[in-house]
N, C-alpha and C. Protein backbone atom coordinates (compact mmCIF):
# COMPACT_ATOMS: atom_id res chain seq x y z
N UNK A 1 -17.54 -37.95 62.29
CA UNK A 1 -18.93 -37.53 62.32
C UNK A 1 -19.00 -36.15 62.98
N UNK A 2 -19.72 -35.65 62.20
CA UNK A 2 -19.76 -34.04 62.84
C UNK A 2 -21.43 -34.33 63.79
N UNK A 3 -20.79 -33.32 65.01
CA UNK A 3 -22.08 -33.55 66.07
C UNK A 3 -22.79 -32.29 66.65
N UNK A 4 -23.93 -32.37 66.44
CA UNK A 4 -24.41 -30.92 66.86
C UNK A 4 -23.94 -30.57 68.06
N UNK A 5 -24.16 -28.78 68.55
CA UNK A 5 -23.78 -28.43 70.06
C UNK A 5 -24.37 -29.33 70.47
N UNK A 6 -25.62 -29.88 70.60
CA UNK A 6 -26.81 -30.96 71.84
C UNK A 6 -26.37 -32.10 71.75
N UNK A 7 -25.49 -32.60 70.77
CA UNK A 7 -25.35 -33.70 70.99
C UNK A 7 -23.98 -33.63 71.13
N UNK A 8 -23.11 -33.07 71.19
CA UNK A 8 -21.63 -32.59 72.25
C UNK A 8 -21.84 -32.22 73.47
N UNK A 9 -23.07 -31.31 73.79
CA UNK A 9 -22.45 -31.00 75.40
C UNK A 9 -23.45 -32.31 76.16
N UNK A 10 -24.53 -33.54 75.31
CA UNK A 10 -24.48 -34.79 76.13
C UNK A 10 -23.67 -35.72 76.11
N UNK A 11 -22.62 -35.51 75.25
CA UNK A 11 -22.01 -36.39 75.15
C UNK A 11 -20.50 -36.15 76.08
N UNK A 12 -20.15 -34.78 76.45
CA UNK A 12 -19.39 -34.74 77.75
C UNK A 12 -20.12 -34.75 78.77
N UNK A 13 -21.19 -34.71 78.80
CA UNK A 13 -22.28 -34.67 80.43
C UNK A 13 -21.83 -35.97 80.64
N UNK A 14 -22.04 -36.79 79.92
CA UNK A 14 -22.31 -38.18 80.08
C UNK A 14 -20.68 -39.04 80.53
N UNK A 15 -19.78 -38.61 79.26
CA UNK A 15 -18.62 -38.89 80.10
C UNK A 15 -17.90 -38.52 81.27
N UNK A 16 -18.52 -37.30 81.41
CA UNK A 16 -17.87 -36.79 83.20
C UNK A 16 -17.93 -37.63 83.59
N UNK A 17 -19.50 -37.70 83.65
CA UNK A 17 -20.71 -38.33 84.91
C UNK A 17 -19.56 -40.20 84.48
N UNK A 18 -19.38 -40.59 83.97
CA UNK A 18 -18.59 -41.50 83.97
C UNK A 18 -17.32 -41.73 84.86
N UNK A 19 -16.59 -40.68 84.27
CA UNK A 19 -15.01 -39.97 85.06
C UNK A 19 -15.45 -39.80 86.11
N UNK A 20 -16.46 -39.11 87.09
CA UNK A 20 -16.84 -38.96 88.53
C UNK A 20 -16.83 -40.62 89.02
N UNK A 21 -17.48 -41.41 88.46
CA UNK A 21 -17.83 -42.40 89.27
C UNK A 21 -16.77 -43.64 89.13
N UNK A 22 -15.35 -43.14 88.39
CA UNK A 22 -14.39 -43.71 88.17
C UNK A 22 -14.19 -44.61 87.03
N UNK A 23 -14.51 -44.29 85.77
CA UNK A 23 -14.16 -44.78 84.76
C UNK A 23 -12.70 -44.49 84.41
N UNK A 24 -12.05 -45.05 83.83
CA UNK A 24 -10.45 -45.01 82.98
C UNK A 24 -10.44 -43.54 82.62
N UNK A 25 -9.41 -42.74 82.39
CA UNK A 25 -9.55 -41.52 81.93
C UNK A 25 -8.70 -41.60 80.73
N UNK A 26 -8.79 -41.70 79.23
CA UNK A 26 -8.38 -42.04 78.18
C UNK A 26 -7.26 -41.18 77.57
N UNK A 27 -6.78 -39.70 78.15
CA UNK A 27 -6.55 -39.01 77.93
C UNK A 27 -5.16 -38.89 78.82
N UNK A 28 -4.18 -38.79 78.05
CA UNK A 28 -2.70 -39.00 78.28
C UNK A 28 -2.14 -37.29 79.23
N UNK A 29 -2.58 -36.56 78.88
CA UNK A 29 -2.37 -35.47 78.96
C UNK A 29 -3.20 -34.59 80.47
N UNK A 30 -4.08 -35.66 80.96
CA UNK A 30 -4.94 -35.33 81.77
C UNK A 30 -4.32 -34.76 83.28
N UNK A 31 -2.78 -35.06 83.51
CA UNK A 31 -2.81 -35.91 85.03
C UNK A 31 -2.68 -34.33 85.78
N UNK A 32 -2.64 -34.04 86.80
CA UNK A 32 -3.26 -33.34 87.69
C UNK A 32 -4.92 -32.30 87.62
N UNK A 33 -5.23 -32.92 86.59
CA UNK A 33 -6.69 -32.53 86.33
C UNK A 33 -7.35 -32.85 87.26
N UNK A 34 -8.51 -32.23 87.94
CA UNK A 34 -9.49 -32.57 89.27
C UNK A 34 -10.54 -32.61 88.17
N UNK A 35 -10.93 -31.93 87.56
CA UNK A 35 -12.35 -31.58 87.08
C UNK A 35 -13.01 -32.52 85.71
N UNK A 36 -13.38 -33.35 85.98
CA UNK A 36 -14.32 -34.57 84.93
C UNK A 36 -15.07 -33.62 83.97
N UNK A 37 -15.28 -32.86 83.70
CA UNK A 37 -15.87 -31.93 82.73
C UNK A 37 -14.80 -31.79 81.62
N UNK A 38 -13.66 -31.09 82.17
CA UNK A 38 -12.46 -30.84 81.75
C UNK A 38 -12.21 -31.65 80.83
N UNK A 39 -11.24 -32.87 81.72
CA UNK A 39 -11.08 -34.30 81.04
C UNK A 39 -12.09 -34.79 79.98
N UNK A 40 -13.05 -34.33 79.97
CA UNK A 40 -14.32 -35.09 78.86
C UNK A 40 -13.88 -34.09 77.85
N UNK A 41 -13.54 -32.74 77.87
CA UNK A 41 -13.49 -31.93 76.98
C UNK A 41 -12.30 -32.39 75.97
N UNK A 42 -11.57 -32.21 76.84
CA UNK A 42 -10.42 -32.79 76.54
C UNK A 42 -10.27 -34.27 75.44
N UNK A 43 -11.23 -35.06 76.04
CA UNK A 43 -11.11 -36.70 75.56
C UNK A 43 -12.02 -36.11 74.27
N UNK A 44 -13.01 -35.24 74.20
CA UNK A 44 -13.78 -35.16 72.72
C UNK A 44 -13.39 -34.26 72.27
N UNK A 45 -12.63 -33.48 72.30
CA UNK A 45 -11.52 -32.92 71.30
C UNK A 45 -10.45 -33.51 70.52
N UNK A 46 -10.00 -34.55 70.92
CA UNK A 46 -8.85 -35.69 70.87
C UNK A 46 -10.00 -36.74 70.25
N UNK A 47 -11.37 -36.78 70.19
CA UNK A 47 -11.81 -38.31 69.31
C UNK A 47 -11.95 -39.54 70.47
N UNK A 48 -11.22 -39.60 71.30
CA UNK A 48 -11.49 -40.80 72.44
C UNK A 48 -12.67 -40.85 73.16
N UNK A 49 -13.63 -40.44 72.93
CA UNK A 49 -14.74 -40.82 73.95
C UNK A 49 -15.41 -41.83 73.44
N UNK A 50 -15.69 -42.67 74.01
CA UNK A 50 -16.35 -44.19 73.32
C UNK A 50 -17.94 -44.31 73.24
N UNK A 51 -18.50 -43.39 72.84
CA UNK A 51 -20.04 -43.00 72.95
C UNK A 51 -20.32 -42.65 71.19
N UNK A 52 -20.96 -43.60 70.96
CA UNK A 52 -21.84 -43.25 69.81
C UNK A 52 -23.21 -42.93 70.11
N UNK A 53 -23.51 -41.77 68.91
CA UNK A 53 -24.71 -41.15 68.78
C UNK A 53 -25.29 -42.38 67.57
N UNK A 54 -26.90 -42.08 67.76
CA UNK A 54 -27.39 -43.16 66.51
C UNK A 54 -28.76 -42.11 66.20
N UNK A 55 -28.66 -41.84 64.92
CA UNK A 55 -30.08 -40.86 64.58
C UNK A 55 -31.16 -41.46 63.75
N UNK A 56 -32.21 -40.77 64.19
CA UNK A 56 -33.06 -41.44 63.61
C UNK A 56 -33.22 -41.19 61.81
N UNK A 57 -33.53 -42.13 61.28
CA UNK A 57 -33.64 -41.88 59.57
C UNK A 57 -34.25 -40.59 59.63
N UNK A 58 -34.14 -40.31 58.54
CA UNK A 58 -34.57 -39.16 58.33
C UNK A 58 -36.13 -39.16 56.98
């Protein structure tokens, strides 16, 4: 699914804000990463972020 910029940069807001408060970090490649922004970038570049968008009909 292709996702607009607005609905990419909520959809890493949202997984940071996940990664900050200690969710799993899905991303193999992550490890001395500090920054939950990063890692989200990272995880939705790679397809792993577990967040679906749902739009309204059109």
């Amino acid at each position: 699914m292709e996702y607009t910029r607005f609905e990419k940069v909520r959809i890493i807001g949202a997984r940071a804000l996940q990664i900050s408060l200690g969710a799993p970090i899905l991303v193999k490649d992550a490890e001395g990463e500090m920054d939950p922004v990063k890692i989200a970038i990272k995880e939705m570049d790679q397809g792993l972020i577990p967040i679906t968008v749902i739009r309204p009909k059109a």
